[in-house]
N, C-alpha and C. Protein backbone atom coordinates (compact mmCIF):
# COMPACT_ATOMS: atom_id res chain seq x y z
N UNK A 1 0.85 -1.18 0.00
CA UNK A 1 0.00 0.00 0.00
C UNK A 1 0.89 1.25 0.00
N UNK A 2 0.44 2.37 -0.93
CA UNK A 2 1.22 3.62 -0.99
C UNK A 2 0.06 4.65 -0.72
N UNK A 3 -0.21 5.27 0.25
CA UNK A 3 -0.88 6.55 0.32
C UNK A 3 -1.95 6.09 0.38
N UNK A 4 -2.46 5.04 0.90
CA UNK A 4 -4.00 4.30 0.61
C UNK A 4 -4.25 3.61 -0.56
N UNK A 5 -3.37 3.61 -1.59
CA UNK A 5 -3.96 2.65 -2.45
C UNK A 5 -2.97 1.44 -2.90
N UNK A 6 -3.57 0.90 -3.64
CA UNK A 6 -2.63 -0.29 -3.92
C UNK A 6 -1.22 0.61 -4.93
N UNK A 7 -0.22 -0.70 -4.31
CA UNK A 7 1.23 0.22 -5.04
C UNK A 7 1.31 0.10 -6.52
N UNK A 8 0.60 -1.01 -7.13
CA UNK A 8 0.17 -0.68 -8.25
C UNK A 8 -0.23 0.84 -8.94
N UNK A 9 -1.02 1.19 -8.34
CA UNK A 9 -1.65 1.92 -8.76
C UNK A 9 -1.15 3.94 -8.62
N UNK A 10 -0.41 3.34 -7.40
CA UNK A 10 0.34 4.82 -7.36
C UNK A 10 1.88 4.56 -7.96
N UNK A 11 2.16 3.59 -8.57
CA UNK A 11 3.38 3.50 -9.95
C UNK A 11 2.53 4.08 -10.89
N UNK A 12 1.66 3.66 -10.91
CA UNK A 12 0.78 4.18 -12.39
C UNK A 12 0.68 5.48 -12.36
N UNK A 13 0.32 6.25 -11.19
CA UNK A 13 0.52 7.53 -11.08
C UNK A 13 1.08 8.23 -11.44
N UNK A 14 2.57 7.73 -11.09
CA UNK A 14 4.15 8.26 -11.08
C UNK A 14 4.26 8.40 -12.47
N UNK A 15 3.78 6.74 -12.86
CA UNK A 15 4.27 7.26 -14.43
C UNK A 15 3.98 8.13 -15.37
N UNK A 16 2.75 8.36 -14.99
CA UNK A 16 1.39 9.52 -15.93
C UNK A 16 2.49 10.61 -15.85
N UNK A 17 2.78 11.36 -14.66
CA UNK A 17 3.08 12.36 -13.96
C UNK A 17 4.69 12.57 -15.22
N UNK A 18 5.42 11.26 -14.69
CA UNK A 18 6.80 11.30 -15.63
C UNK A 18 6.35 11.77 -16.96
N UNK A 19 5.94 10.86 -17.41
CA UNK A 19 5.26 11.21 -19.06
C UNK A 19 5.33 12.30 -18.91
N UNK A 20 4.47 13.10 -18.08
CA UNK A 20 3.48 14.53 -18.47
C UNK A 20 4.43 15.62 -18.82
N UNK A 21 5.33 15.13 -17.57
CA UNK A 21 6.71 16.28 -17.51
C UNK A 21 7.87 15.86 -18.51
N UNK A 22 7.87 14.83 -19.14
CA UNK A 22 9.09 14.73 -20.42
C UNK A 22 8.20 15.41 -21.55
N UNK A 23 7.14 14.93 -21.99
CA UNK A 23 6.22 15.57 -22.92
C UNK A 23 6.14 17.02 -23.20
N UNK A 24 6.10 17.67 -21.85
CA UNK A 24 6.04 18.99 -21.93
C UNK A 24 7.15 19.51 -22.15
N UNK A 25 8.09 18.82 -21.47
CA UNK A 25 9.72 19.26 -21.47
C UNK A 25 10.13 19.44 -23.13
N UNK A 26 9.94 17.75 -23.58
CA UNK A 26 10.66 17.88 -24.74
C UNK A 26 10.18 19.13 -25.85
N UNK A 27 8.59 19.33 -25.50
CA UNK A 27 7.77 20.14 -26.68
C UNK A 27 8.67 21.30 -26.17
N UNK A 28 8.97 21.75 -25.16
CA UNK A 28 9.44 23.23 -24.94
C UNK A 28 10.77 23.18 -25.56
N UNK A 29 11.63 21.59 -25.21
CA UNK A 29 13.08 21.74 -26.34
C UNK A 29 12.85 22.17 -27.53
N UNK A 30 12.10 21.66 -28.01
CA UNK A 30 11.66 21.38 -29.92
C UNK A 30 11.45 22.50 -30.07
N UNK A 31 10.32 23.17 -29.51
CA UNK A 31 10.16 24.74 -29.92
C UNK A 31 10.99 25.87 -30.20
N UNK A 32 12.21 25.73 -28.45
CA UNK A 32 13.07 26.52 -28.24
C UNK A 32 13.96 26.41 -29.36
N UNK A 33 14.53 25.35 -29.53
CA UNK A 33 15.73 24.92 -30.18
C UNK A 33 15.72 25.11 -31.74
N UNK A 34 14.08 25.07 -32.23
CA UNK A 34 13.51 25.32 -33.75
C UNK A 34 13.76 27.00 -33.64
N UNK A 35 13.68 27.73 -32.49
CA UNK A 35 13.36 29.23 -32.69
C UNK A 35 14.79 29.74 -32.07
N UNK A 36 15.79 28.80 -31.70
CA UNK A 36 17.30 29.41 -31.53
C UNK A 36 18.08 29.78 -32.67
N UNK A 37 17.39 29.24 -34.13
CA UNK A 37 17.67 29.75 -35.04
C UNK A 37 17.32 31.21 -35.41
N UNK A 38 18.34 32.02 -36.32
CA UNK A 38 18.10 33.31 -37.05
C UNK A 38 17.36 32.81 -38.04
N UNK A 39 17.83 32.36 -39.08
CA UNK A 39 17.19 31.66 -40.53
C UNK A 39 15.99 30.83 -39.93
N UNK A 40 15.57 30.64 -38.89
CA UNK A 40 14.33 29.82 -38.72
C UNK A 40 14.03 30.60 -38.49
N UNK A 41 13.67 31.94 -37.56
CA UNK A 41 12.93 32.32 -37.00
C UNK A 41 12.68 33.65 -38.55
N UNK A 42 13.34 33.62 -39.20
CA UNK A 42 13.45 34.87 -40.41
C UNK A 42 12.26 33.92 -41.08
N UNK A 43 12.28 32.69 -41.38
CA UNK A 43 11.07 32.18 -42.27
C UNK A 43 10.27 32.25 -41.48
N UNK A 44 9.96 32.04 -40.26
CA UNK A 44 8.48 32.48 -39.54
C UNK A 44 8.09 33.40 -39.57
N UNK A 45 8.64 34.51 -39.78
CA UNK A 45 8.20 35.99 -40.14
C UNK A 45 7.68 35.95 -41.61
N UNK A 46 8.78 35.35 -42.64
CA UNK A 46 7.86 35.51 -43.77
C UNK A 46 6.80 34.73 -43.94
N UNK A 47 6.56 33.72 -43.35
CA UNK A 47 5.50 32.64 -43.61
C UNK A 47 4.24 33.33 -42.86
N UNK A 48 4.88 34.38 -42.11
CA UNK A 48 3.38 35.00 -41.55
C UNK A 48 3.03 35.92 -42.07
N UNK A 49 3.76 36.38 -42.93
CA UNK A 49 2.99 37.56 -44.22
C UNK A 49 2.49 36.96 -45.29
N UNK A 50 3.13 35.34 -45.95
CA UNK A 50 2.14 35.03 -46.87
C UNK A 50 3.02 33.35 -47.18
N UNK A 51 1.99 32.31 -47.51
CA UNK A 51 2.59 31.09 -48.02
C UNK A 51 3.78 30.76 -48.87
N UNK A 52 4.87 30.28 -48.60
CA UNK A 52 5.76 30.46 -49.72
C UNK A 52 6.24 28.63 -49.98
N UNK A 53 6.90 28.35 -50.87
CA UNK A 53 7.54 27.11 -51.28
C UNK A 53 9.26 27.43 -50.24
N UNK A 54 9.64 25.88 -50.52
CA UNK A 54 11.02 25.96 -49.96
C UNK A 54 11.67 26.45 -51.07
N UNK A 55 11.25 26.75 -52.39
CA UNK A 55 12.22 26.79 -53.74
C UNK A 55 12.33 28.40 -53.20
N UNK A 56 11.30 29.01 -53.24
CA UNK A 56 11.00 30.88 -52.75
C UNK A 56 11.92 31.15 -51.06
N UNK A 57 11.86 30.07 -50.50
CA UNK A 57 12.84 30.10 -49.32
C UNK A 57 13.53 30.67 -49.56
N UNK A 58 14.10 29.18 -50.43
CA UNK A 58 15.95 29.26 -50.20
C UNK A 58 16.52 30.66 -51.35
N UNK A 59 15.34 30.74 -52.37
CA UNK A 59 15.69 31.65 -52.65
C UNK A 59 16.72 33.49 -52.00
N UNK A 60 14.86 33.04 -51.12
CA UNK A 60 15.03 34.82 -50.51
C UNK A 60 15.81 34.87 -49.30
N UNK A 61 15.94 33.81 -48.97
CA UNK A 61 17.36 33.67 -47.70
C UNK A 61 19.09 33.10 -48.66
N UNK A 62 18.80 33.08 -49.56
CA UNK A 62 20.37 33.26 -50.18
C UNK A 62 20.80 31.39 -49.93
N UNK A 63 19.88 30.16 -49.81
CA UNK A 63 20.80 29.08 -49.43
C UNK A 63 20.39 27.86 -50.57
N UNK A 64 20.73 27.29 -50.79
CA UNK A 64 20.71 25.57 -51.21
C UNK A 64 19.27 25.27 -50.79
N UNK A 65 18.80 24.47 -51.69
CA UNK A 65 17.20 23.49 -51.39
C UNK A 65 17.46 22.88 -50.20
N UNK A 66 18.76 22.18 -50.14
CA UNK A 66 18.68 21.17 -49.08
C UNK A 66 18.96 21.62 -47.83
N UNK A 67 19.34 23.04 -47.70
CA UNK A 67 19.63 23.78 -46.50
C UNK A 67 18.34 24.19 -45.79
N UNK A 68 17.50 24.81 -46.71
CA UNK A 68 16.24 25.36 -46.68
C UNK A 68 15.18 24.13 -46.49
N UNK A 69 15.48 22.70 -47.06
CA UNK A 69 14.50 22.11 -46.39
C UNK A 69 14.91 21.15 -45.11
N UNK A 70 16.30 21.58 -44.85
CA UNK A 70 16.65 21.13 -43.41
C UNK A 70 15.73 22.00 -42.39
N UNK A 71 15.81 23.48 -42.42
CA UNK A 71 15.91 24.50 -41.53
C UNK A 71 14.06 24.18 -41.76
N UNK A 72 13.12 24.18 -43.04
CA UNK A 72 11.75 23.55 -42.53
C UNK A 72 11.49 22.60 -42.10
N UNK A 73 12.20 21.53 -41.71
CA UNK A 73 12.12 20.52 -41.42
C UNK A 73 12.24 20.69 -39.80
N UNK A 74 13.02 21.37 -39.17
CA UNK A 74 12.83 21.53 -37.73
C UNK A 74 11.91 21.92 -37.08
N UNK A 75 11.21 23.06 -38.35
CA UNK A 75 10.30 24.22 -38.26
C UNK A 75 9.12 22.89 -37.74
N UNK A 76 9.04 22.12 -38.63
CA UNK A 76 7.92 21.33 -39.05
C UNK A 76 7.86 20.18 -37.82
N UNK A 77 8.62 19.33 -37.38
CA UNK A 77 8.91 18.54 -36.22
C UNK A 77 8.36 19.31 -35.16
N UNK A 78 8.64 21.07 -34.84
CA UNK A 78 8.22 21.45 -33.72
C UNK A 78 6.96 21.85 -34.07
N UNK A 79 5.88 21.75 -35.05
CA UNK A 79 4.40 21.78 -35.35
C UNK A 79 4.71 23.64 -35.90
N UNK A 80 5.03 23.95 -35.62
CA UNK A 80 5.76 25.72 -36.19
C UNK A 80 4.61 25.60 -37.53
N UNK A 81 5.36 24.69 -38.36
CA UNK A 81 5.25 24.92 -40.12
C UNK A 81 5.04 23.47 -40.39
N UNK A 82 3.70 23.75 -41.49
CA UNK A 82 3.36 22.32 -42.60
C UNK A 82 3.40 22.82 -43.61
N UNK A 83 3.76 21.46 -44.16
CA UNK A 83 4.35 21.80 -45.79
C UNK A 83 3.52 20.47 -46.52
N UNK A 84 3.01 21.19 -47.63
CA UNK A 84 2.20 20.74 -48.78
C UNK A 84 2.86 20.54 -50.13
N UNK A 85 2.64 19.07 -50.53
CA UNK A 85 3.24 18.72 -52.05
C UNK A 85 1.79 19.36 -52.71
N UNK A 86 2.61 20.43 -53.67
CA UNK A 86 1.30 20.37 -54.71
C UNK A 86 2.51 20.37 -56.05
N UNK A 87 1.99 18.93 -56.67
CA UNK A 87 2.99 18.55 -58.25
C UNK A 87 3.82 18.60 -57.74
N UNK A 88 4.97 19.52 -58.50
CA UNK A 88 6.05 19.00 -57.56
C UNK A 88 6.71 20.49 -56.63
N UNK A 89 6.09 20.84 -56.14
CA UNK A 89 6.28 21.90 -55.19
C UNK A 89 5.87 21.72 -54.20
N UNK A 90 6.76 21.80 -53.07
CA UNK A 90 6.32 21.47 -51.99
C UNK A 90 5.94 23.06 -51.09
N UNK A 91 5.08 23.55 -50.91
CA UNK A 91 4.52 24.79 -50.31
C UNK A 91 4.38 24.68 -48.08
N UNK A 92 4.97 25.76 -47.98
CA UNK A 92 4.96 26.01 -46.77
C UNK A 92 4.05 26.90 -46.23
N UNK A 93 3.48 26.99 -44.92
CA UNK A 93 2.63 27.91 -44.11
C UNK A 93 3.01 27.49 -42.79
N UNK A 94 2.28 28.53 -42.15
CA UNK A 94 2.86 28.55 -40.66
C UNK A 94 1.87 26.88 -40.08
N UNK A 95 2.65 26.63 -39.12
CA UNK A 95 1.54 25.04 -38.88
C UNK A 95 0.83 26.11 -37.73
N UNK A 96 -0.04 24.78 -36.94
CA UNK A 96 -1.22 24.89 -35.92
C UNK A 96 -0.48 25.01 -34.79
N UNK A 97 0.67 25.12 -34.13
CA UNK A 97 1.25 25.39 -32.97
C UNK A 97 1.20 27.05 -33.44
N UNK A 98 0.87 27.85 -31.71
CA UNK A 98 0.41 29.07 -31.76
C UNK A 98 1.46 29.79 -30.44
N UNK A 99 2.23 28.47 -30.26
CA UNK A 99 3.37 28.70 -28.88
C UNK A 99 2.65 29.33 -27.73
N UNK A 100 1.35 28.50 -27.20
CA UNK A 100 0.87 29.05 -26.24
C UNK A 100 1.66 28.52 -24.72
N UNK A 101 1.99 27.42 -24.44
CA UNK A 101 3.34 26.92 -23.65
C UNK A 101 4.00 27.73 -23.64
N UNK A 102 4.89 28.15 -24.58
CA UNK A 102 6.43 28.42 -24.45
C UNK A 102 6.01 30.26 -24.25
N UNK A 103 5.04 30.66 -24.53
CA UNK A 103 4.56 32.32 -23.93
C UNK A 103 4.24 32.34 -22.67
N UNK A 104 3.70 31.00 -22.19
CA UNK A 104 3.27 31.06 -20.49
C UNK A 104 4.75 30.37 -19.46
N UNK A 105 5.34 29.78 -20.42
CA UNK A 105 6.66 29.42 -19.47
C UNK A 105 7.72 30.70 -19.54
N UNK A 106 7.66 31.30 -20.91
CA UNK A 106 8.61 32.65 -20.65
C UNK A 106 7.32 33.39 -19.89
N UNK A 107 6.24 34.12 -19.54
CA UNK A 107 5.57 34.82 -19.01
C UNK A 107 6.08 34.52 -17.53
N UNK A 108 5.61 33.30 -17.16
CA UNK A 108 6.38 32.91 -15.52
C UNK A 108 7.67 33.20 -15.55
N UNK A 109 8.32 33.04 -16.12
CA UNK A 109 9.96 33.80 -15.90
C UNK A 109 10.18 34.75 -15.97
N UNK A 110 9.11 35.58 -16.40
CA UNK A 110 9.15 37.18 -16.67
C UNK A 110 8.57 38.15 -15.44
N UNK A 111 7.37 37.16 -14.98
CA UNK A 111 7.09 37.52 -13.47
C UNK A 111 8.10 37.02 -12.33
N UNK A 112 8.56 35.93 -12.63
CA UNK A 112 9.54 36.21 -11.59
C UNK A 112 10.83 36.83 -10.95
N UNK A 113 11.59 37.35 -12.68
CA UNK A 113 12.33 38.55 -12.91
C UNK A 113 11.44 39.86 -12.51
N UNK A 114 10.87 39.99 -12.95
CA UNK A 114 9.66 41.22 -12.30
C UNK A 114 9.49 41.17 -10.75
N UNK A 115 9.15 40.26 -10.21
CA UNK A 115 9.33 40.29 -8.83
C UNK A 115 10.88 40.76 -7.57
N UNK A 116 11.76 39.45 -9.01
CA UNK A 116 13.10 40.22 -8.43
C UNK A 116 13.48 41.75 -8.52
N UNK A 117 13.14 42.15 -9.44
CA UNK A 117 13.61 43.59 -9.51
C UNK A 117 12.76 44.34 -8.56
N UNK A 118 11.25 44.46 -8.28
CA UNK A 118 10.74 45.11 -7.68
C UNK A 118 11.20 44.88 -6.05
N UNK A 119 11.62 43.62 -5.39
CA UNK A 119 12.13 43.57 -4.64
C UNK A 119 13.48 44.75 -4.61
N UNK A 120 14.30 44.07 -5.08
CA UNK A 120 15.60 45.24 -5.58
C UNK A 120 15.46 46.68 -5.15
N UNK A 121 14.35 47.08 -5.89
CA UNK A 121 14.02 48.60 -6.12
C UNK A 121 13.61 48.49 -4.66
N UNK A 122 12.84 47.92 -3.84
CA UNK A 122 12.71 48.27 -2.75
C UNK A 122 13.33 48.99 -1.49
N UNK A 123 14.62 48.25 -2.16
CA UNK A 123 15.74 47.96 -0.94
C UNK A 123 16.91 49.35 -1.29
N UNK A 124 17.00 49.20 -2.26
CA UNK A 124 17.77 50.78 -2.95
C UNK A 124 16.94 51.44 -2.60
N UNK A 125 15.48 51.93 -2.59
CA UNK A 125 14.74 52.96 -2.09
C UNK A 125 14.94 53.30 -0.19
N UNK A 126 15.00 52.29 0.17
CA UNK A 126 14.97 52.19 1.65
C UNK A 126 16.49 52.71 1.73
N UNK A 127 17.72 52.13 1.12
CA UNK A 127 18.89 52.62 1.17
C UNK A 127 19.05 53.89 0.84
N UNK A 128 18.24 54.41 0.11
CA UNK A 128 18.53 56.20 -0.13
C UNK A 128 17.77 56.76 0.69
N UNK A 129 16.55 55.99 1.46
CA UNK A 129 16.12 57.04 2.35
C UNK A 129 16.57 57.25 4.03
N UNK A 130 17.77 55.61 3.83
CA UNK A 130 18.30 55.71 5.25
C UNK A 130 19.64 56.58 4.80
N UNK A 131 19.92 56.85 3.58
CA UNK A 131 21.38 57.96 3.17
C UNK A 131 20.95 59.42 3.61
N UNK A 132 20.04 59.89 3.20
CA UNK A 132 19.44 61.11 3.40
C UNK A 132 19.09 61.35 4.49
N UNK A 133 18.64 60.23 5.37
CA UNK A 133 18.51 60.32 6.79
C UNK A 133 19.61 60.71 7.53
N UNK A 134 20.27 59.75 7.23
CA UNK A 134 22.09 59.64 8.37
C UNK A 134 22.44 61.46 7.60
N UNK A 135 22.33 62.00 6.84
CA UNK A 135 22.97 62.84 6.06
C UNK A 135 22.35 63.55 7.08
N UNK A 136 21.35 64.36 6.55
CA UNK A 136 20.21 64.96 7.71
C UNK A 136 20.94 65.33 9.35
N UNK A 137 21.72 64.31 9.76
CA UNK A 137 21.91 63.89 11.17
C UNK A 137 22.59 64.33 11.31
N UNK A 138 24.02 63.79 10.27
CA UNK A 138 25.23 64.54 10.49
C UNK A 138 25.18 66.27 10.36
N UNK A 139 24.34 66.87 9.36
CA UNK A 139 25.07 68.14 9.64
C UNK A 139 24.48 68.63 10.93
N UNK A 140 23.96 67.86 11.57
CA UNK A 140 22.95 69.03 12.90
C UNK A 140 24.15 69.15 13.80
């Protein structure tokens, strides 16, 4: 018995739980690591002004087909970007990932930098008003 139930059943737990947190983990690698690129993150900008092929890619980024369909290919693994054979062109658009995760995991890191600093500022405020104080003192 674990916690009241059979130990069966709170392994099963554990494992859900493991899963949940590699799952999420890895999606936040894939994302990050697709958007640590310049040249990746330069085609997400254009793909959000309008559909283009990898041929129009590699064009307008200056590289090789096979460079350009490496760099969509990461795009595409992290759900970023899908790409469509039409004949023989294969056409890109932004995919159905909208990076709502990876805005709420940087958002929490952004409040908690936010917290640090406002702390900070606290303490420098209190330090200039115990400077001005002692100052105050001395000339009397």
């Amino acid at each position: 018995m674990f916690q009241g139930r059979p130990l069966h059943a709170a392994f099963v737990c554990t494992t859900i739980l493991h899963h949940m947190v590699q799952y999420t983990t890895s999606r936040l690698d894939t994302s990050f690591a697709a958007l640590s690129d310049a040249t990746r993150r330069s085609v997400l900008e254009q793909l959000a002004r309008a559909d283009a092929s990898i041929t129009d890619l590699a064009e307008r980024f200056n590289m090789t087909l096979t460079g350009m369909r490496k760099h969509v290919g990461v795009l595409e693994q992290a759900g970023l970007v899908t790409t469509k054979k039409i004949g023989r062109v294969r056409k890109c658009q932004l995919g159905p990932r909208r990076l709502e995760e990876e805005t709420a995991w940087l958002e929490r890191y952004r409040r908690g930098w936010d917290e640090r600093f406002d702390e900070l500022e606290m303490v420098v405020e209190e330090l200039s008003r115990k400077e001005k104080s002692d100052g105050r003192r001395n000339r009397r």
